[in-house]
N, C-alpha and C. Protein backbone atom coordinates (compact mmCIF):
# COMPACT_ATOMS: atom_id res chain seq x y z
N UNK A 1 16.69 -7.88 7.62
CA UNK A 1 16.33 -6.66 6.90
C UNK A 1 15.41 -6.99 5.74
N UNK A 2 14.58 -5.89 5.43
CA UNK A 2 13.65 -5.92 4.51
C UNK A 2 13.37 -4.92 3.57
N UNK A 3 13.36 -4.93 2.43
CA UNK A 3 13.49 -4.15 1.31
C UNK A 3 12.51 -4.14 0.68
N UNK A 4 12.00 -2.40 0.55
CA UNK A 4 10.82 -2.32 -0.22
C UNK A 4 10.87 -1.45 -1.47
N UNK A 5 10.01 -1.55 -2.44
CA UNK A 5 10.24 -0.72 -3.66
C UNK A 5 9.12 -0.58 -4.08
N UNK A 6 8.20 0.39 -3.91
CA UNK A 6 7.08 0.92 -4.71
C UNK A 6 6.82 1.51 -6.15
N UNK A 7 5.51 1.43 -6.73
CA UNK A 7 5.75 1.46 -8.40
C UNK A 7 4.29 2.14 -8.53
N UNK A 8 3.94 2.96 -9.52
CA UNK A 8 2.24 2.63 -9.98
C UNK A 8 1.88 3.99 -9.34
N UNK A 9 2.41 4.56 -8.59
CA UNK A 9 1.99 5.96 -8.87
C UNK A 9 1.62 6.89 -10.11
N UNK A 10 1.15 7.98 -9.86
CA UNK A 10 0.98 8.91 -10.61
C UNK A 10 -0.20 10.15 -11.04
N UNK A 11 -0.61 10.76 -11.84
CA UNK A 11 -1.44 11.71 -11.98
C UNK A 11 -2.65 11.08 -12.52
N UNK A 12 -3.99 11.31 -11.57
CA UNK A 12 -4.98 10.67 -12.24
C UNK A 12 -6.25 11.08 -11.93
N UNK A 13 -7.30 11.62 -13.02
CA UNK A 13 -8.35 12.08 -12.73
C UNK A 13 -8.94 12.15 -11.85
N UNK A 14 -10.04 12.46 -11.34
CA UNK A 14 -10.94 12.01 -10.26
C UNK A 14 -12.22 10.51 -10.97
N UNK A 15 -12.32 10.14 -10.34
CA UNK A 15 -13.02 8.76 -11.07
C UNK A 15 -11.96 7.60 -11.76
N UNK A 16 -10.85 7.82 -11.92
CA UNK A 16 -9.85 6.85 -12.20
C UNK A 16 -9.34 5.84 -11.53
N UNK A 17 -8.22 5.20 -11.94
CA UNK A 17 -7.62 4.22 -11.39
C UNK A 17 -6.02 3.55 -11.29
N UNK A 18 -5.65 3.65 -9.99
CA UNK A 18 -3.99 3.05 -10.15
C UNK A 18 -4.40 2.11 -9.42
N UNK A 19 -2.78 0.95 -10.25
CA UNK A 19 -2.43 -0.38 -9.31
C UNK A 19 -1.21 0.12 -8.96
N UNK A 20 -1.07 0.26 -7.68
CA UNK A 20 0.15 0.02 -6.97
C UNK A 20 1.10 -1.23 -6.46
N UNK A 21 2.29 -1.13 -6.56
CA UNK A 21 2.65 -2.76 -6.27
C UNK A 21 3.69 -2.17 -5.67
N UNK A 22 4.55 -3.23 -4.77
CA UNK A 22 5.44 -3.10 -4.17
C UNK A 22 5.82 -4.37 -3.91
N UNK A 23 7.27 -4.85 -4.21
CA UNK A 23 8.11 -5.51 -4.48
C UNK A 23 9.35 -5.86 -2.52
N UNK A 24 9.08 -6.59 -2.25
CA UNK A 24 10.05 -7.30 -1.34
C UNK A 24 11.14 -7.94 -1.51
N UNK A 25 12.31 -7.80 -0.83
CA UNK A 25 13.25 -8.33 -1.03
C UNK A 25 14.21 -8.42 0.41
N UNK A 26 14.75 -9.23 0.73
CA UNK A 26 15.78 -9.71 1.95
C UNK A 26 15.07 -10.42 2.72
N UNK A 27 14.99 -10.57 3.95
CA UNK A 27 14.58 -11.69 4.74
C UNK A 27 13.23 -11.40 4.61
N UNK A 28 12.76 -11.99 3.40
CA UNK A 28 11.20 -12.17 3.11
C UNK A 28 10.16 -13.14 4.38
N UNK A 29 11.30 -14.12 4.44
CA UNK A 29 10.87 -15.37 5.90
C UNK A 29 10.36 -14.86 7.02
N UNK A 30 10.40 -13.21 7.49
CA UNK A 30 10.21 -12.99 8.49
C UNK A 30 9.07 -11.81 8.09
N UNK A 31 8.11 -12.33 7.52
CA UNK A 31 7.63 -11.11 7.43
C UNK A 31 6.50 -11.48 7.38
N UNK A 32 5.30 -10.77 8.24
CA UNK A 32 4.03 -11.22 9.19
C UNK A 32 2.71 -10.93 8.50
N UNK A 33 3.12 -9.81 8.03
CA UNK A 33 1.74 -8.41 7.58
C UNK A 33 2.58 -7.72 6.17
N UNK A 34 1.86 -7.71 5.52
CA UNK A 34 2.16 -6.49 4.44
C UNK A 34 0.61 -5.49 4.58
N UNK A 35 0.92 -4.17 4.48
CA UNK A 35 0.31 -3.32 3.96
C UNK A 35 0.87 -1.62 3.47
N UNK A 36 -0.52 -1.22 3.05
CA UNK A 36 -0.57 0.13 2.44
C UNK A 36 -0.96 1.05 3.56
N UNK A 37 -0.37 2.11 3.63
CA UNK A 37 -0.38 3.14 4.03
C UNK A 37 -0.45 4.73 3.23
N UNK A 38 -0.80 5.55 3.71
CA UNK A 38 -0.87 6.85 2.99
C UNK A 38 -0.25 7.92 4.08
N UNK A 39 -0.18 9.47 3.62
CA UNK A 39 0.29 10.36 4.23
C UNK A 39 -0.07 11.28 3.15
N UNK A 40 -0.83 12.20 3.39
CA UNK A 40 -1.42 13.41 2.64
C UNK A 40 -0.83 14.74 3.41
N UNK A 41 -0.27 15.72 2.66
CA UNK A 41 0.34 17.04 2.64
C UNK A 41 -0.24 17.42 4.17
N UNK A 42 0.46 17.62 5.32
CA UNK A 42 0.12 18.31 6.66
C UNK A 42 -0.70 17.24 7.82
N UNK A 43 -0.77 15.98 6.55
CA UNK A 43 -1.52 14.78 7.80
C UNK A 43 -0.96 14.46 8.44
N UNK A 44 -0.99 13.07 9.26
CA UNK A 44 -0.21 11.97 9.60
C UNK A 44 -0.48 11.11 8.65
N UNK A 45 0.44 9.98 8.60
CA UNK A 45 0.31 9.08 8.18
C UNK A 45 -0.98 8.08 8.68
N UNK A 46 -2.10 7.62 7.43
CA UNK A 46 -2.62 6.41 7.67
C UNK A 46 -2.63 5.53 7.42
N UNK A 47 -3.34 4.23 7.76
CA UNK A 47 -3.67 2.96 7.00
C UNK A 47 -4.37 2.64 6.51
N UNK A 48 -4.13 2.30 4.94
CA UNK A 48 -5.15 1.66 4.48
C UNK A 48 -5.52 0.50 4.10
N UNK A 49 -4.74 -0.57 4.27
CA UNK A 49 -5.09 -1.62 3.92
C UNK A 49 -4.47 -2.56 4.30
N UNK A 50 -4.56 -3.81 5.00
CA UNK A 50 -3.10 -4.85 5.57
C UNK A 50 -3.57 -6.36 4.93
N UNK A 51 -2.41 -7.08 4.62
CA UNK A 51 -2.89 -8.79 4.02
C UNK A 51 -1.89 -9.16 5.20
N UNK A 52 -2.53 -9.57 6.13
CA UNK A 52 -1.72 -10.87 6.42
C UNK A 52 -1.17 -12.24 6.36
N UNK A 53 -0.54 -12.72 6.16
CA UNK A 53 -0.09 -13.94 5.60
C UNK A 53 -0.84 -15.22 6.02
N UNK A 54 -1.88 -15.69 5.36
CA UNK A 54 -2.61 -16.78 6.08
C UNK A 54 -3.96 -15.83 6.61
N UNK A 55 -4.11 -15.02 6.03
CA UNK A 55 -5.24 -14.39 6.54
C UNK A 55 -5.80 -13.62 5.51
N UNK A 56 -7.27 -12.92 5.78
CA UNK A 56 -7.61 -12.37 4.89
C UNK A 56 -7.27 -11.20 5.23
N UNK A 57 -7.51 -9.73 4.44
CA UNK A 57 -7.37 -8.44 4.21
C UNK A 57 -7.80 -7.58 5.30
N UNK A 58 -7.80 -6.61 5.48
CA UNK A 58 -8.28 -5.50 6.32
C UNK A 58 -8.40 -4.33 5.88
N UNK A 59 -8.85 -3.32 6.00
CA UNK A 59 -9.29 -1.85 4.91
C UNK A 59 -9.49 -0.68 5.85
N UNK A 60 -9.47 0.21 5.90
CA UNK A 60 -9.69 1.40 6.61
C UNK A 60 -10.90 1.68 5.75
N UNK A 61 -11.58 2.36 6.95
CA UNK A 61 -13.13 2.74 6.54
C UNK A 61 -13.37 3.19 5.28
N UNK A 62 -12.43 4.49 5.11
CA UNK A 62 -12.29 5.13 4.04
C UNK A 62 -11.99 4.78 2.54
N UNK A 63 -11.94 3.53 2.75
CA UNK A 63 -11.66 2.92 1.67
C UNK A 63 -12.98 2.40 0.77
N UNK A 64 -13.87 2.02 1.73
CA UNK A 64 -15.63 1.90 1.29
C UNK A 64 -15.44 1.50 -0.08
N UNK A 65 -14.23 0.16 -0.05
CA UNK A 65 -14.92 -0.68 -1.14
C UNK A 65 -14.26 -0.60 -2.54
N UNK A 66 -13.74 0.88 -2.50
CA UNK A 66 -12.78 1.27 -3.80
C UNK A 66 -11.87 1.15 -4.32
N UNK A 67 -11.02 0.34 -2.50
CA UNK A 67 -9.73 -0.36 -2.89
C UNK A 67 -9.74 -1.80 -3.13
N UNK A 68 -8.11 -2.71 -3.39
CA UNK A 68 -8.44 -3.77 -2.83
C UNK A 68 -7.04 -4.10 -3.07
N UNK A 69 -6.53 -4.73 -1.83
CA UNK A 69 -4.95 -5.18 -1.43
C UNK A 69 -5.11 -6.68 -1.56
N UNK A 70 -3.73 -7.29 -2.40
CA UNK A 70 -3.90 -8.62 -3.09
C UNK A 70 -2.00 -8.87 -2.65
N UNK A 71 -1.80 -10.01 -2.92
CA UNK A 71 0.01 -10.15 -3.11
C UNK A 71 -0.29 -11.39 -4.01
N UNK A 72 1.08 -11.18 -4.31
CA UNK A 72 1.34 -12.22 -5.13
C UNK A 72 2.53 -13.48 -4.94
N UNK A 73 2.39 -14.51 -4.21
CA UNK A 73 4.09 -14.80 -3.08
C UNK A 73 5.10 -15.12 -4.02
N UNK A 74 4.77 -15.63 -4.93
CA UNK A 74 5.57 -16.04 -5.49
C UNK A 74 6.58 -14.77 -6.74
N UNK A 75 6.01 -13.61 -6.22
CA UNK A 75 7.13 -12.58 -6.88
C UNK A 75 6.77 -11.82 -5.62
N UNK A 76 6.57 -12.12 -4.23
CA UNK A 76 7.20 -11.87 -3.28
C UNK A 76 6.50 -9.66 -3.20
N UNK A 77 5.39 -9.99 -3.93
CA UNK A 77 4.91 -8.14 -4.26
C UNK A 77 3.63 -7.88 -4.02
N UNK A 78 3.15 -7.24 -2.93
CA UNK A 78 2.01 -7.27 -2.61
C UNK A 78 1.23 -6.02 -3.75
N UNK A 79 -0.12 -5.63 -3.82
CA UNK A 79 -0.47 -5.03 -4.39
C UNK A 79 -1.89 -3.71 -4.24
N UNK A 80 -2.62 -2.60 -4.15
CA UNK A 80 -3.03 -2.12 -4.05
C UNK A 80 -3.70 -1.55 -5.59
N UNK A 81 -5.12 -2.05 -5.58
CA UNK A 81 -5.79 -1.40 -6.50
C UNK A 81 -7.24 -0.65 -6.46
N UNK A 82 -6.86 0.47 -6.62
CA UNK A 82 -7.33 1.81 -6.00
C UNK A 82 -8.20 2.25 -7.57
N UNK A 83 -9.67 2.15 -7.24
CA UNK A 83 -10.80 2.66 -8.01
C UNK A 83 -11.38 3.73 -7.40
N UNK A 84 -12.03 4.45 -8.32
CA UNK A 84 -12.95 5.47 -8.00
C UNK A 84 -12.04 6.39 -6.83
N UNK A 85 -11.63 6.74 -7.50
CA UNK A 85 -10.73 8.23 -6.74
C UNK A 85 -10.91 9.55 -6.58
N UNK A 86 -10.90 9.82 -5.37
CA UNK A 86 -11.17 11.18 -5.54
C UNK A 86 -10.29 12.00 -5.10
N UNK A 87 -9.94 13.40 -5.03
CA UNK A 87 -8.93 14.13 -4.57
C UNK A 87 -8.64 14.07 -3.41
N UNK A 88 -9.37 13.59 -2.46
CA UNK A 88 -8.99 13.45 -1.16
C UNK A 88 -8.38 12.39 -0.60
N UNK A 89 -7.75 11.64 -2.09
CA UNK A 89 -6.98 10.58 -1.87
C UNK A 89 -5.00 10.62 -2.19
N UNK A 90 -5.19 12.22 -2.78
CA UNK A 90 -3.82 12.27 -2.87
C UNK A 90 -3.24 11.78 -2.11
N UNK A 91 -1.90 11.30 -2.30
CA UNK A 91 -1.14 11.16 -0.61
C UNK A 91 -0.24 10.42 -1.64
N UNK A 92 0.84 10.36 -0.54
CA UNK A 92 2.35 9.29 -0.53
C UNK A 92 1.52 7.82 -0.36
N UNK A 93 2.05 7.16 -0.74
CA UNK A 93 1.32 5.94 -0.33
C UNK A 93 2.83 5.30 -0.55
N UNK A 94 2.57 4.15 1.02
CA UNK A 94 3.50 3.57 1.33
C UNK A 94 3.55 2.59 1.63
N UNK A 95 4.38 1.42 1.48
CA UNK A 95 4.48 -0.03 1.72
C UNK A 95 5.13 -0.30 3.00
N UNK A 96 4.93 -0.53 3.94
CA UNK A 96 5.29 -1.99 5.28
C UNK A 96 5.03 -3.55 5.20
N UNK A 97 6.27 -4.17 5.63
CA UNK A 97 6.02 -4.93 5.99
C UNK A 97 6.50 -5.34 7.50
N UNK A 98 5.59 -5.95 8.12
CA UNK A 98 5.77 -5.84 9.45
C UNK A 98 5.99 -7.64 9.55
N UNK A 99 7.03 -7.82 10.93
CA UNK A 99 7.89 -8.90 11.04
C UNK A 99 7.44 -9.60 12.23
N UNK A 100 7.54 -10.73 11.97
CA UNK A 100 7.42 -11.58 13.21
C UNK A 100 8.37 -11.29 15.07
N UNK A 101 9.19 -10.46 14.15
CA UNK A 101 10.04 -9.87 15.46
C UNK A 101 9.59 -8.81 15.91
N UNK A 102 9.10 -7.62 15.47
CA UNK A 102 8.10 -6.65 15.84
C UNK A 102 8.95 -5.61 15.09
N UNK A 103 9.31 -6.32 13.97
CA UNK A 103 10.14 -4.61 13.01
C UNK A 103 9.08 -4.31 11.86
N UNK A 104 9.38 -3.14 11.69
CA UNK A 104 8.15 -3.02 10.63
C UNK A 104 9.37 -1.64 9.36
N UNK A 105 9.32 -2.23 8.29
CA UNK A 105 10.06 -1.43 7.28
C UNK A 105 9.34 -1.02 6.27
N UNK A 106 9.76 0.25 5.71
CA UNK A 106 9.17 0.80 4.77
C UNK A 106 9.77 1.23 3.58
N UNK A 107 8.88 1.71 2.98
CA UNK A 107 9.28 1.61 1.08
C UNK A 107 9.34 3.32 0.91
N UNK A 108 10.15 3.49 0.31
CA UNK A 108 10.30 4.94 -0.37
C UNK A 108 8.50 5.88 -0.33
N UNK A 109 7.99 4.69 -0.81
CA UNK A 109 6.99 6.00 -1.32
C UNK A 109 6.31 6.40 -2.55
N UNK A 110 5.23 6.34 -2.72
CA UNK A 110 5.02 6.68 -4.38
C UNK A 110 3.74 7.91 -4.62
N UNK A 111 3.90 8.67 -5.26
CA UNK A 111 2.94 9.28 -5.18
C UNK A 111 1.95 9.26 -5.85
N UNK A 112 0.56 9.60 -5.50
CA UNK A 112 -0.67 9.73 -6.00
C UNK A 112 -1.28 10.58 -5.93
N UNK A 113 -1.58 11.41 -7.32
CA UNK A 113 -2.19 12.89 -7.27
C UNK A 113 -3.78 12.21 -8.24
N UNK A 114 -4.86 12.86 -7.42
CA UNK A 114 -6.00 12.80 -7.87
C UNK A 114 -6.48 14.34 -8.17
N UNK A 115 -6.77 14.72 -9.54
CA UNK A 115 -6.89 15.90 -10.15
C UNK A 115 -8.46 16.19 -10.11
N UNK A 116 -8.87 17.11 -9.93
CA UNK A 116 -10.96 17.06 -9.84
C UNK A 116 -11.08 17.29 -11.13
C-alpha cells in the first residue's frame, strides 16, 4: 500500500503561481512512476505530468512549458510547479503513484482555482 497526501493548493490569479507537493508514504519500494493529474468540474480526469524513477519527466501538451514536475527521494515527495496560469487550469489536481505491480494509488486531491 501507498499513501498519498497533497498540499499547495489554492486561489490564484490568472498569471500566478503554485507549488504543489505530495508526500509518500508505505511501501515507497514499489513504486515505478509518480505523477500529476487534474480533473476540472464535468471533465474527466487528465494527465499532466509523470517522473519516472530513473527517468526523465513527461508533460501533457497543455502544459507548453508552464509546468514542471521534480521529486525529491529523499523526503520521498514529488512536486509540481505550475507558472503562468490561466483559468482553464482550475481543477483537482491529483497525485499517483503507479507500482511495479500494476497498482496505481491516489491522493485526496487539492484544489486549484485560477481567478481571471
Amino acid at each position: 500500500q501507498v499513501q498519498l497526501v497533497e498540499s499547495g493548493g489554492g486561489l490564484v490569479q490568472a498569471g500566478g503561481s503554485l507549488r504543489l507537493s505530495c508526500a509518500a508514504s508505505g511501501s515507497i519500494f514499489s513504486i515505478k512512476t509518480m505523477g500529476w493529474y487534474r480533473q476540472a468540474p464535468g471533465k474527466r480526469r487528465e494527465l499532466v505530468a509523470t517522473i519516472p524513477y530513473g527517468s526523465g519527466p513527461n508533460y501533457a501538451d497543455f502544459v507548453a512549458c508552464r509546468f514542471t514536475i521534480s521529486r525529491d527521494n529523499a523526503k520521498n515527495t514529488v512536486y509540481l510547479q505550475t507558472d503562468n496560469l490561466t483559468p482553464e487550469d482550475t481543477a483537482v489536481y491529483y497525485c499517483a503513484a503507479h507500482t511495479t505491480d500494476g497498482e496505481t494509488y491516489w491522493g485526496p486531491g487539492t484544489q486549484v482555482t485560477v481567478s481571471s
